[in-house]
C-alpha atoms as a PDB file:
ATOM      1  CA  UNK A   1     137.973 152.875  73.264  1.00  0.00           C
ATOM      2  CA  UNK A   2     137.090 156.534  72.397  1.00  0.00           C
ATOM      3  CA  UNK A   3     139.412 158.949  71.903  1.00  0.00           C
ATOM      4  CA  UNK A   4     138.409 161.121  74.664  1.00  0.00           C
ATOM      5  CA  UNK A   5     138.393 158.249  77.448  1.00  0.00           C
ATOM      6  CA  UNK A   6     142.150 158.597  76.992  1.00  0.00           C
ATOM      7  CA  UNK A   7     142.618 162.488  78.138  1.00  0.00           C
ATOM      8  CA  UNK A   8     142.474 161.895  81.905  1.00  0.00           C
ATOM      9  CA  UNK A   9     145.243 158.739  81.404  1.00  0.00           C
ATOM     10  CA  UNK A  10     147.095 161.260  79.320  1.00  0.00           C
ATOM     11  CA  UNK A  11     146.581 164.232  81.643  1.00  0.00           C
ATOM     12  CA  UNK A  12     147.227 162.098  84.852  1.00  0.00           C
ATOM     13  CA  UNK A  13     150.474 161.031  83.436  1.00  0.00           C
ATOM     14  CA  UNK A  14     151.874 164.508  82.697  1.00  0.00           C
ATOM     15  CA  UNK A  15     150.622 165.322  85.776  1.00  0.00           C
ATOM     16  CA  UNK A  16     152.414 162.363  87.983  1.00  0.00           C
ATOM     17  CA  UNK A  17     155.582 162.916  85.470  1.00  0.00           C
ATOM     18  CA  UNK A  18     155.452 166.673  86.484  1.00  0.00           C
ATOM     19  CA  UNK A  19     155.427 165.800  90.588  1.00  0.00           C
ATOM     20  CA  UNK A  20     158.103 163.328  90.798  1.00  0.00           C
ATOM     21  CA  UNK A  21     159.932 165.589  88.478  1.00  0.00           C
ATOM     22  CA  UNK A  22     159.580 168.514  90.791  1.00  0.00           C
ATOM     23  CA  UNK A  23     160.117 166.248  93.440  1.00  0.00           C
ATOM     24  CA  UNK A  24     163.512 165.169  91.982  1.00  0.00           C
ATOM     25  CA  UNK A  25     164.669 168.462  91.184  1.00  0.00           C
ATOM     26  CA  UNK A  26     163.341 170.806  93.940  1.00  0.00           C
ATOM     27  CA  UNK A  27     162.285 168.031  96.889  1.00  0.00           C
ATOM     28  CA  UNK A  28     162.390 170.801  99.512  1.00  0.00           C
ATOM     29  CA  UNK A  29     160.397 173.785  97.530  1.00  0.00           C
ATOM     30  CA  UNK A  30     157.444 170.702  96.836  1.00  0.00           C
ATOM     31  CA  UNK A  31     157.427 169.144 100.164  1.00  0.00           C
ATOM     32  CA  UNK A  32     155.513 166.309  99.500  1.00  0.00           C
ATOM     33  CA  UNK A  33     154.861 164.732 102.785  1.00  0.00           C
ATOM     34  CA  UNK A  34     152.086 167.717 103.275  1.00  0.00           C
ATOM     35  CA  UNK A  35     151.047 168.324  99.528  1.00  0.00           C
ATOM     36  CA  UNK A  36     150.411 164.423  98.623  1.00  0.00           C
ATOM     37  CA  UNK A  37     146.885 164.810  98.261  1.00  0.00           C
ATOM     38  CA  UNK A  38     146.781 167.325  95.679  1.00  0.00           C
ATOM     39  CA  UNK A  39     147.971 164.607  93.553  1.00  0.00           C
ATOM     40  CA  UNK A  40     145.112 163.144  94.343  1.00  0.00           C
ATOM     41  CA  UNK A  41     142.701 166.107  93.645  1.00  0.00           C
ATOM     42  CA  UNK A  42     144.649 166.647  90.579  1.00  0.00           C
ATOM     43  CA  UNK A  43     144.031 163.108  89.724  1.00  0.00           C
ATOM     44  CA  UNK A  44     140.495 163.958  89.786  1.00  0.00           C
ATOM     45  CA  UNK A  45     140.408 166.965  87.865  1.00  0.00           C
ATOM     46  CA  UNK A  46     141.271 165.220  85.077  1.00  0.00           C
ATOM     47  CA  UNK A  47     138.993 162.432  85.191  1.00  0.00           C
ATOM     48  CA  UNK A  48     136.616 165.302  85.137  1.00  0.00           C
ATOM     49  CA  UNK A  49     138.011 166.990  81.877  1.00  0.00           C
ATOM     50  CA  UNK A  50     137.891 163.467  80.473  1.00  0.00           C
ATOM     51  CA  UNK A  51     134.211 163.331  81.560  1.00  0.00           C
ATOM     52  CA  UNK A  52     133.851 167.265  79.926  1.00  0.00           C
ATOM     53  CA  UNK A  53     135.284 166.046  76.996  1.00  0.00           C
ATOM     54  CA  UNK A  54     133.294 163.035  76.162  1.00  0.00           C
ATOM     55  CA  UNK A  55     134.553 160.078  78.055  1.00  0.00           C
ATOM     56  CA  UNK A  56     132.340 157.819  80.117  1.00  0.00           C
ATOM     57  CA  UNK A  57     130.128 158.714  83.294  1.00  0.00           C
ATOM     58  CA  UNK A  58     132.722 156.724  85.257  1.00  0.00           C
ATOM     59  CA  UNK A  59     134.911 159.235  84.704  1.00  0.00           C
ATOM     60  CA  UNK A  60     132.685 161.652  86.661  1.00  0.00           C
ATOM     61  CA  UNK A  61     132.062 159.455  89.540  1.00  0.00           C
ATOM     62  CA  UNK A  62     136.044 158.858  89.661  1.00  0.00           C
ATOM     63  CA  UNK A  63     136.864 162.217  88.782  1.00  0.00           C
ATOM     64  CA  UNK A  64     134.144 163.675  91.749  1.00  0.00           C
ATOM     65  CA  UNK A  65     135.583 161.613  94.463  1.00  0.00           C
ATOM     66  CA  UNK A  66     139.029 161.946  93.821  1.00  0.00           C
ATOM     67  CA  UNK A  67     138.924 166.179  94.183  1.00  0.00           C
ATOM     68  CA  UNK A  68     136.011 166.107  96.734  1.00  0.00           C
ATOM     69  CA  UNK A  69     137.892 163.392  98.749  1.00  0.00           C
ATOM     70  CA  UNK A  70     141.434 164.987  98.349  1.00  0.00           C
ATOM     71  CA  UNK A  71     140.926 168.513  98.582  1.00  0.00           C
ATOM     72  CA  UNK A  72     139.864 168.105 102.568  1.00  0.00           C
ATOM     73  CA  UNK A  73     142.836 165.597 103.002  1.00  0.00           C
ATOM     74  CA  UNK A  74     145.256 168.236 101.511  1.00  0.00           C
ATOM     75  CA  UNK A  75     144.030 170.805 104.123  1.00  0.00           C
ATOM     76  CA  UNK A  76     144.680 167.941 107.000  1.00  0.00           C
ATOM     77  CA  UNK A  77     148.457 167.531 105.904  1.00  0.00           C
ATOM     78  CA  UNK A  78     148.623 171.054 105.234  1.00  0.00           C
ATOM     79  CA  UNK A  79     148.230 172.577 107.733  1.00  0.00           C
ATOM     80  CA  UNK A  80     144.882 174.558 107.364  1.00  0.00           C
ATOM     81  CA  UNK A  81     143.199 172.015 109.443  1.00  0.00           C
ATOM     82  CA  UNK A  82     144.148 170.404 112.702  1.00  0.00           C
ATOM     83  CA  UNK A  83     143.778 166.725 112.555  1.00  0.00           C
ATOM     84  CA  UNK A  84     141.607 166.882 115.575  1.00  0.00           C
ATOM     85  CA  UNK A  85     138.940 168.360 113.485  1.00  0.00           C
ATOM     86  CA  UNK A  86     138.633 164.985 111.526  1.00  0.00           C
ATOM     87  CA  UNK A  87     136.833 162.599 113.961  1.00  0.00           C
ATOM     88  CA  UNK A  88     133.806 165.905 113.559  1.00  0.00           C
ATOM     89  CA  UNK A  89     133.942 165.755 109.659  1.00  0.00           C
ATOM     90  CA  UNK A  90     134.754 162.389 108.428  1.00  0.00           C
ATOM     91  CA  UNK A  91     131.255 161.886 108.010  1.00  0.00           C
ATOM     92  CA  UNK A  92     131.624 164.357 104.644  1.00  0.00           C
ATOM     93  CA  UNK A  93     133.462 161.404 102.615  1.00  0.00           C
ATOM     94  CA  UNK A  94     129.859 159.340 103.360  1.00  0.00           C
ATOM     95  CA  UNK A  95     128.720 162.487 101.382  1.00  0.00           C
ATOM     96  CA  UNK A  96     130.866 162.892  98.423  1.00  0.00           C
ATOM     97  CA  UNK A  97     130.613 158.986  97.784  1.00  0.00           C
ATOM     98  CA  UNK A  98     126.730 159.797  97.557  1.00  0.00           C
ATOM     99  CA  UNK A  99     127.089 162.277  95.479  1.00  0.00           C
ATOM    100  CA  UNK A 100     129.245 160.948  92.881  1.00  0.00           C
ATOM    101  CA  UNK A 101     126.857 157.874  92.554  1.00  0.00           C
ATOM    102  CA  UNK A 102     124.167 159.798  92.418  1.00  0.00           C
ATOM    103  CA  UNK A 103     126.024 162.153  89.550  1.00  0.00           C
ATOM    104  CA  UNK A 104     127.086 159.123  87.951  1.00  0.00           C
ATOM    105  CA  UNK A 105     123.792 158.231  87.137  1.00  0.00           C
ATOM    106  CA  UNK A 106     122.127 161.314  86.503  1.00  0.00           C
ATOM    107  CA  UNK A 107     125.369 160.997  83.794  1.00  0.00           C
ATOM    108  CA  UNK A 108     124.459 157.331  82.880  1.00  0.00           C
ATOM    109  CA  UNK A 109     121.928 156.889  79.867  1.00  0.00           C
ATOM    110  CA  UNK A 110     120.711 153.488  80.885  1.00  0.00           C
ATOM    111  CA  UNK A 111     121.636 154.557  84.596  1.00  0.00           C
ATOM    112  CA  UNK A 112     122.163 151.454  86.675  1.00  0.00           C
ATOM    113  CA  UNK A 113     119.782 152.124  89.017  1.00  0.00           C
ATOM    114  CA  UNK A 114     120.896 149.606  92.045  1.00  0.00           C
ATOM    115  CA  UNK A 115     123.408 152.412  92.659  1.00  0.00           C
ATOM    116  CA  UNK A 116     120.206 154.794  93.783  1.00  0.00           C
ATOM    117  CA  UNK A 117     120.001 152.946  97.414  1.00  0.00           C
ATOM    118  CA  UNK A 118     123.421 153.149  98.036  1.00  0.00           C
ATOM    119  CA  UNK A 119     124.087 156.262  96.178  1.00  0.00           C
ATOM    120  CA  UNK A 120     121.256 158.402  98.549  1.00  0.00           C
ATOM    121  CA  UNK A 121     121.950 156.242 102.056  1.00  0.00           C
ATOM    122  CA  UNK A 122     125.546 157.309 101.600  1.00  0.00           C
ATOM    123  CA  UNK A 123     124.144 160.937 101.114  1.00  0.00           C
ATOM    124  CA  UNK A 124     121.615 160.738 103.857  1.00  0.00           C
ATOM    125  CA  UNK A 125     123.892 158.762 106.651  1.00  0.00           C
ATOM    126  CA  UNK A 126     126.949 160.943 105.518  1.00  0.00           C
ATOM    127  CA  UNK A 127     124.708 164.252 105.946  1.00  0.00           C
ATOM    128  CA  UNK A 128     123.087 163.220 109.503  1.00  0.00           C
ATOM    129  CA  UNK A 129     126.316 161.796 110.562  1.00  0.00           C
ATOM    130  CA  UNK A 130     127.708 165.050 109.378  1.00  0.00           C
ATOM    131  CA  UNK A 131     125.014 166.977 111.264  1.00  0.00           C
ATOM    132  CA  UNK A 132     125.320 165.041 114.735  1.00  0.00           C
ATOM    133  CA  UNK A 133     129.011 165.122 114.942  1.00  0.00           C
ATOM    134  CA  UNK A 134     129.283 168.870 114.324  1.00  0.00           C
ATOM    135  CA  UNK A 135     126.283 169.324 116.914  1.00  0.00           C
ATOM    136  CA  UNK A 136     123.492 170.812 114.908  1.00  0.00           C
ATOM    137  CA  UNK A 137     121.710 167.421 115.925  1.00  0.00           C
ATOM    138  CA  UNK A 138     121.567 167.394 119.359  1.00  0.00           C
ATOM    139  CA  UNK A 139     120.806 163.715 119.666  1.00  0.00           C
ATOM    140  CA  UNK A 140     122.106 160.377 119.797  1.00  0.00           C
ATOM    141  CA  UNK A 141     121.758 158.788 116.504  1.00  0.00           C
ATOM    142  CA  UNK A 142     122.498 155.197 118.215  1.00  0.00           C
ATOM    143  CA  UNK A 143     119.585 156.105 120.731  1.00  0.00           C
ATOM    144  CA  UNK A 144     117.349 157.425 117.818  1.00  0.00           C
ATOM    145  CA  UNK A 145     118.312 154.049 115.762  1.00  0.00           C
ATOM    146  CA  UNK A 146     116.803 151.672 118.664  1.00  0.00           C
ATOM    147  CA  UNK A 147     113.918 153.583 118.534  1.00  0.00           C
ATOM    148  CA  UNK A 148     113.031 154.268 115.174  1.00  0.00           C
ATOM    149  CA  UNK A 149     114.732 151.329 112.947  1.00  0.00           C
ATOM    150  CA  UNK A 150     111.567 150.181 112.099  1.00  0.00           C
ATOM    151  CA  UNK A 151     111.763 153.289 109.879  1.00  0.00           C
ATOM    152  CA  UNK A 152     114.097 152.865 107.997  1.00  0.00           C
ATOM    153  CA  UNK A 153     112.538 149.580 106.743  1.00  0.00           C
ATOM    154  CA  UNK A 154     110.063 151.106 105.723  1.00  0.00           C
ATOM    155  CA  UNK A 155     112.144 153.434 103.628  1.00  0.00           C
ATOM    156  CA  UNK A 156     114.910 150.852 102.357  1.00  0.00           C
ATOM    157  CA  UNK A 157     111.628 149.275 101.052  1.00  0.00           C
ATOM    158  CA  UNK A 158     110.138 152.184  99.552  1.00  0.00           C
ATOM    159  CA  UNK A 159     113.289 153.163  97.648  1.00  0.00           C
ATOM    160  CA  UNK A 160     114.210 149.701  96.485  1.00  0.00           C
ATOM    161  CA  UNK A 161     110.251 149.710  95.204  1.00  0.00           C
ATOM    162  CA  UNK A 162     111.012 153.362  93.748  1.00  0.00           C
ATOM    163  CA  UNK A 163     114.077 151.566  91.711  1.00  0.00           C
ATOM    164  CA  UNK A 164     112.072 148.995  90.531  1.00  0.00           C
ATOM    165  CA  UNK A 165     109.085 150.847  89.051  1.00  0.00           C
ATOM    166  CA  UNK A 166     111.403 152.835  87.769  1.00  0.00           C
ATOM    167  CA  UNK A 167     113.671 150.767  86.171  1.00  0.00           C
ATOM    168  CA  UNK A 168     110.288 148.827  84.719  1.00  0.00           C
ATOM    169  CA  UNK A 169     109.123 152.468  83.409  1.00  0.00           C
ATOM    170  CA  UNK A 170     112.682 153.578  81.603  1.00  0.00           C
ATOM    171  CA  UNK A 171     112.811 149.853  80.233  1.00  0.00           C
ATOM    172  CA  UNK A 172     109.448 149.922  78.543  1.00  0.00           C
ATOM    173  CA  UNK A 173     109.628 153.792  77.090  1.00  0.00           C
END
């Protein structure tokens, strides 16, 4: 194990030690039934100055979805959004999983590249469910999927064909 694959362990410890201190010591100043996500944000910070500081590219994938997954749950419990607002957004987490596999292996030297379907249908169905639910889409993605799921054959085929060529090109050079 390197050295620096053992600074977001380190850091998330301190970190963890630090809450349930402060939860011990102060538990009405912390209030942790609304704050308990920025443990998990926090959580991924560090993964990403693990990442920053040398560690694997799984450290940025972790380290991405933990703070872009947390920081909208923290502003459910805490108040700055109503939770009525989720069922419109929820979609987003489709986006950030997408995005850290996608950073993951723009990170990865010998990127596994079966992550690239997955990694851009998350971003794509996360971004047009995204889109519809918020109502900058006016239609019916259901209605639009019975009509045009032909379609996305096409393109499931064209990407896994992408990933292959691909992988057969960064094999052989």
């Amino acid at each position: 194990m390197k050295l620096s694959e053992t600074i977001a362990p380190a850091l998330i410890l301190m970190v963890l030690g630090a809450w349930l201190a402060a939860e011990t010591l102060v538990p009405d100043a912390l209030n942790a039934d609304r704050h308990w996500p920025i443990l998990i944000v926090a959580t991924g910070v560090c993964f990403l100055i693990g990442y920053v500081a040398g560690a694997g590219p799984w450290q940025l994938f972790l380290g991405l979805v933990a703070t872009l997954g947390g920081a909208p749950l923290w502003l459910f419990t805490s108040g700055v959004l109503s939770w009525q607002v989720f069922p419109l957004i929820w979609p987003m987490f489709l986006v950030v999983a997408g995005t850290a596999c996608l950073a993951y292996l723009a990170a990865t030297p010998s990127a596994p590249w079966p992550l690239l379907v997955p990694g851009l249908g998350a971003l794509m169905t996360g971004g047009g469910g995204l889109l519809f639910s918020l109502g900058i889409l006016p239609i019916d993605p259901l209605q639009q999927l019975r009509l045009l799921w032909p379609v996305l054959l096409v393109i499931t085929g064209f990407l896994g064909l992408l990933q292959a060529v691909w992988h057969s090109l960064s094999r052989n050079g």
